[in-house]
C-alpha atoms as a PDB file:
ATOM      1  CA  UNK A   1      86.161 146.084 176.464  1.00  0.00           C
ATOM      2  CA  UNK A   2      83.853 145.520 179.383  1.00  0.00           C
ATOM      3  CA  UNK A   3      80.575 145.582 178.150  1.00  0.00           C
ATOM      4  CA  UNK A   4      77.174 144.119 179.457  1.00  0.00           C
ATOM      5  CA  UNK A   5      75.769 140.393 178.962  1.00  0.00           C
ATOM      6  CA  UNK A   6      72.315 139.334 179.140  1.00  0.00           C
ATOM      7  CA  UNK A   7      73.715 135.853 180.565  1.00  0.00           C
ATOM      8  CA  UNK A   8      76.609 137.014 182.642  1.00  0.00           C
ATOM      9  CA  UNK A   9      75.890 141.035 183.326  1.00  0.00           C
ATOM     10  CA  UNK A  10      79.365 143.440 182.710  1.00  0.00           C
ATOM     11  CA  UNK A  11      81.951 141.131 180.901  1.00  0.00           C
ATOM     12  CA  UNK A  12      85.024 141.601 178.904  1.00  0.00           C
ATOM     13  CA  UNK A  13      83.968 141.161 175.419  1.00  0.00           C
ATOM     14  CA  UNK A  14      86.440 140.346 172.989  1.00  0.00           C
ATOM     15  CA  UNK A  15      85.794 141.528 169.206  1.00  0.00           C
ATOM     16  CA  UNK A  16      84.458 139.276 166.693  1.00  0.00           C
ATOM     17  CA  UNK A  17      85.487 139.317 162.798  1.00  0.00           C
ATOM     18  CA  UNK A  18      82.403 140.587 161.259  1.00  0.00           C
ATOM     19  CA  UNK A  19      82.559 143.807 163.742  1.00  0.00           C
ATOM     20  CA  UNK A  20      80.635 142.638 166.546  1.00  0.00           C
ATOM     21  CA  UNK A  21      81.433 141.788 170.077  1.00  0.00           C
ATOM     22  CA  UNK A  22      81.300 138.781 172.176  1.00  0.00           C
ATOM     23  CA  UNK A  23      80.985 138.181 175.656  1.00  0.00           C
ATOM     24  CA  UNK A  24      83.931 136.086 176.719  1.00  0.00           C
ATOM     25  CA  UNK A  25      82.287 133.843 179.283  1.00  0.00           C
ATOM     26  CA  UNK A  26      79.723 132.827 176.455  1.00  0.00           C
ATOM     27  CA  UNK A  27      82.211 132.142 173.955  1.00  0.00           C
ATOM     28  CA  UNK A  28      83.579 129.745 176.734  1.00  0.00           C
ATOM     29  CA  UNK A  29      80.585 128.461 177.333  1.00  0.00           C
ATOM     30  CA  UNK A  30      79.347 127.989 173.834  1.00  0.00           C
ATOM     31  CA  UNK A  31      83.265 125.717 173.199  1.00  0.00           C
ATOM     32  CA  UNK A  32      82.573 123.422 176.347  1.00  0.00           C
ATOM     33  CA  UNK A  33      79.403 122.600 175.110  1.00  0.00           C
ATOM     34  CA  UNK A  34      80.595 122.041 171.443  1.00  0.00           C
ATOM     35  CA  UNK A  35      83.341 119.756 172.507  1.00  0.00           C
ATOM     36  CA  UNK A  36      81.462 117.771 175.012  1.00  0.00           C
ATOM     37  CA  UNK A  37      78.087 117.193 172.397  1.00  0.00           C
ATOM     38  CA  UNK A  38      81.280 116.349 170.033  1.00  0.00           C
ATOM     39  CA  UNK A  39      82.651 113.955 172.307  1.00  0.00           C
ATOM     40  CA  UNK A  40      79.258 112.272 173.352  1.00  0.00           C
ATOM     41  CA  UNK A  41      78.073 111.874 169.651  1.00  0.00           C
ATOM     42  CA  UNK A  42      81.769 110.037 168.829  1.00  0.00           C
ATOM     43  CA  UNK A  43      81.016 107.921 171.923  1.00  0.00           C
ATOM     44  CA  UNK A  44      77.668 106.675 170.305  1.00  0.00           C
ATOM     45  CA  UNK A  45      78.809 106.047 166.626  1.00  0.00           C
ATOM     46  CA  UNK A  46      82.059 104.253 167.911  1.00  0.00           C
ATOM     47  CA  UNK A  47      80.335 101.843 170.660  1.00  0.00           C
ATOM     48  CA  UNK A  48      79.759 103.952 173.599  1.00  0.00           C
ATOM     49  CA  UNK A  49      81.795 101.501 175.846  1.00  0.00           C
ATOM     50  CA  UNK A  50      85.311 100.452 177.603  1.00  0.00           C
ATOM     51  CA  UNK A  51      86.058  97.619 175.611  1.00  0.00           C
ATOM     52  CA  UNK A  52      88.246  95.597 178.267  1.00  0.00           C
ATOM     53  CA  UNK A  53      85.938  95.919 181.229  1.00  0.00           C
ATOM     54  CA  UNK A  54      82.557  97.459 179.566  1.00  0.00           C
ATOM     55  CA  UNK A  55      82.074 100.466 181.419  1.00  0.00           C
ATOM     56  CA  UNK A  56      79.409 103.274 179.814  1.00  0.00           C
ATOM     57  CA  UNK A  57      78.028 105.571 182.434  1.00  0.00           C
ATOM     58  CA  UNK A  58      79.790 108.556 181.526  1.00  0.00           C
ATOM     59  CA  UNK A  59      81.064 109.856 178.027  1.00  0.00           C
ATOM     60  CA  UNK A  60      83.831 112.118 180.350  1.00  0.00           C
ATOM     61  CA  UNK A  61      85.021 108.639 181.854  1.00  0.00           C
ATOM     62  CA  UNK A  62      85.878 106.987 178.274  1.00  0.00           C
ATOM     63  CA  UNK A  63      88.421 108.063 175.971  1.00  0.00           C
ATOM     64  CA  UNK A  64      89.866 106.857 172.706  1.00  0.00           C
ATOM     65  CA  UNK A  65      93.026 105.279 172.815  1.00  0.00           C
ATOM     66  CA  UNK A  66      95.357 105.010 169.368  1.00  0.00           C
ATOM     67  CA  UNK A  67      96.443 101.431 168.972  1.00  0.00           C
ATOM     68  CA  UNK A  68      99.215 102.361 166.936  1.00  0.00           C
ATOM     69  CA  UNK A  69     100.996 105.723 167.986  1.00  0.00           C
ATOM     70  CA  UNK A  70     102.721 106.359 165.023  1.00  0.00           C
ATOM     71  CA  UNK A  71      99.435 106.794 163.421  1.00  0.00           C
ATOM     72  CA  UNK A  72      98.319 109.693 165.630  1.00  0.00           C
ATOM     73  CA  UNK A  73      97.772 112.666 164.551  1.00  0.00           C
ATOM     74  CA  UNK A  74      96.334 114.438 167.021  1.00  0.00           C
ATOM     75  CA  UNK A  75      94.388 113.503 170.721  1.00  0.00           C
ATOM     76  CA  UNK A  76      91.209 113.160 170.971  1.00  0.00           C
ATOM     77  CA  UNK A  77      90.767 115.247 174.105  1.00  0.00           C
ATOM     78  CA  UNK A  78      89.888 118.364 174.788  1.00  0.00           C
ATOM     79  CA  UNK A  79      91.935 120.596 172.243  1.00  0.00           C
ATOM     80  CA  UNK A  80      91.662 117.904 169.761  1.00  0.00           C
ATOM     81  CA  UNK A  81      87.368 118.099 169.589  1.00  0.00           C
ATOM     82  CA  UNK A  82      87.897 121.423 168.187  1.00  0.00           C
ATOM     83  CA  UNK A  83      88.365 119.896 164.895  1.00  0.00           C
ATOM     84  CA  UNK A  84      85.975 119.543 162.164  1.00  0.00           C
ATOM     85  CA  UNK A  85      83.572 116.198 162.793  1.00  0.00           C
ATOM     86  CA  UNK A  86      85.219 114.634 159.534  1.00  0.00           C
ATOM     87  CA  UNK A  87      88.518 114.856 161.120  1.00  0.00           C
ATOM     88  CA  UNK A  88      87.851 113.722 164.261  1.00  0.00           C
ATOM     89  CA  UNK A  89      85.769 110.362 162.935  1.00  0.00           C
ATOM     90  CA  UNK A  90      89.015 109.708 160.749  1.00  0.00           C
ATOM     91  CA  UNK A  91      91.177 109.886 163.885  1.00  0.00           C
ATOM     92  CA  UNK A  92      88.711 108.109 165.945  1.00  0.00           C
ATOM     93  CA  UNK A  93      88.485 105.385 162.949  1.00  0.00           C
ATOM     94  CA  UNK A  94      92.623 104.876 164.674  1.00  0.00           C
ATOM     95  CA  UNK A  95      91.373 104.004 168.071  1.00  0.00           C
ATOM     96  CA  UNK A  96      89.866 101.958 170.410  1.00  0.00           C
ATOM     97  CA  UNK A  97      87.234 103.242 173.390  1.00  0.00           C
ATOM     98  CA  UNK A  98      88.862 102.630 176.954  1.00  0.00           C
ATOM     99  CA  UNK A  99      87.891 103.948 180.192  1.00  0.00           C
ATOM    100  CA  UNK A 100      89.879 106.050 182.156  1.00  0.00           C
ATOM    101  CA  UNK A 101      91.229 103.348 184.478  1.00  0.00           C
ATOM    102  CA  UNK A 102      91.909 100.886 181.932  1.00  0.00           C
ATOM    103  CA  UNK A 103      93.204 103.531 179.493  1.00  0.00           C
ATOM    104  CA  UNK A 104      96.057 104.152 182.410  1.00  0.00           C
ATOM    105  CA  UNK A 105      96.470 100.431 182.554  1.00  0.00           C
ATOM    106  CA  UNK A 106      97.249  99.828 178.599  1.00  0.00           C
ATOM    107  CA  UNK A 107      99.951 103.013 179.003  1.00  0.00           C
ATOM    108  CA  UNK A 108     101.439 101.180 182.047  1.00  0.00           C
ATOM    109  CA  UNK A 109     102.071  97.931 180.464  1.00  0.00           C
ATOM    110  CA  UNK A 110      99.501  96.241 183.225  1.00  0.00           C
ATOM    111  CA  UNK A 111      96.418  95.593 180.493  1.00  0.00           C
ATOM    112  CA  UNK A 112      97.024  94.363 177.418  1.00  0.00           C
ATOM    113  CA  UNK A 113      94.541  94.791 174.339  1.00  0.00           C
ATOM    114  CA  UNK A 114      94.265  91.458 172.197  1.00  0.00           C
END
């Protein structure tokens, strides 16, 4: 139902379970945010750094990388910071902190992590 937003003016608004309505472009809104304040605080408790080459400007640059695959149970990426903070500090617990460039280097064989 199109209905108006004090954010985003007439939006579809999508029905909530306790009878209300939201507007859909601040439900988005509200889940980017979540994720990314997710992401930053797991940056911080779990060194907030590449640890090959050091880098630390920006949490979006870093990700976690599982050192043992088999032992994955689910990325922590987008989708996967949907999950309850417990969860994703256990998963995170099965990684190491990379950057983006040397993250693509440990897939491709070209870094190694000691």
């Amino acid at each position: 139902m199109i209905k108006d937003c004090k954010l985003h003016g007439e939006t579809k608004h999508f029905p909530r379970p306790d009878g209300a309505n939201r507007c859909g472009k601040c439900a988005s809104s509200w889940v980017i945010k979540n994720r990314r304040n997710k992401k930053e605080r797991l940056m911080k408790e779990f060194g907030g750094k590449c640890i090959v080459c050091g880098y630390k400007k920006y949490a979006g640059a870093l990700d976690f990388h599982h050192t043992d695959p088999k032992n994955k149970s689910f990325a922590l990426s987008v989708k996967g910071l949907s999950y309850s903070w417990e969860s994703l500090v256990r998963e995170a617990q099965k990684c190491v902190m990379v950057c983006k460039n040397c993250h693509t280097e440990i897939e491709a064989g070209v870094t190694l992590l000691k």
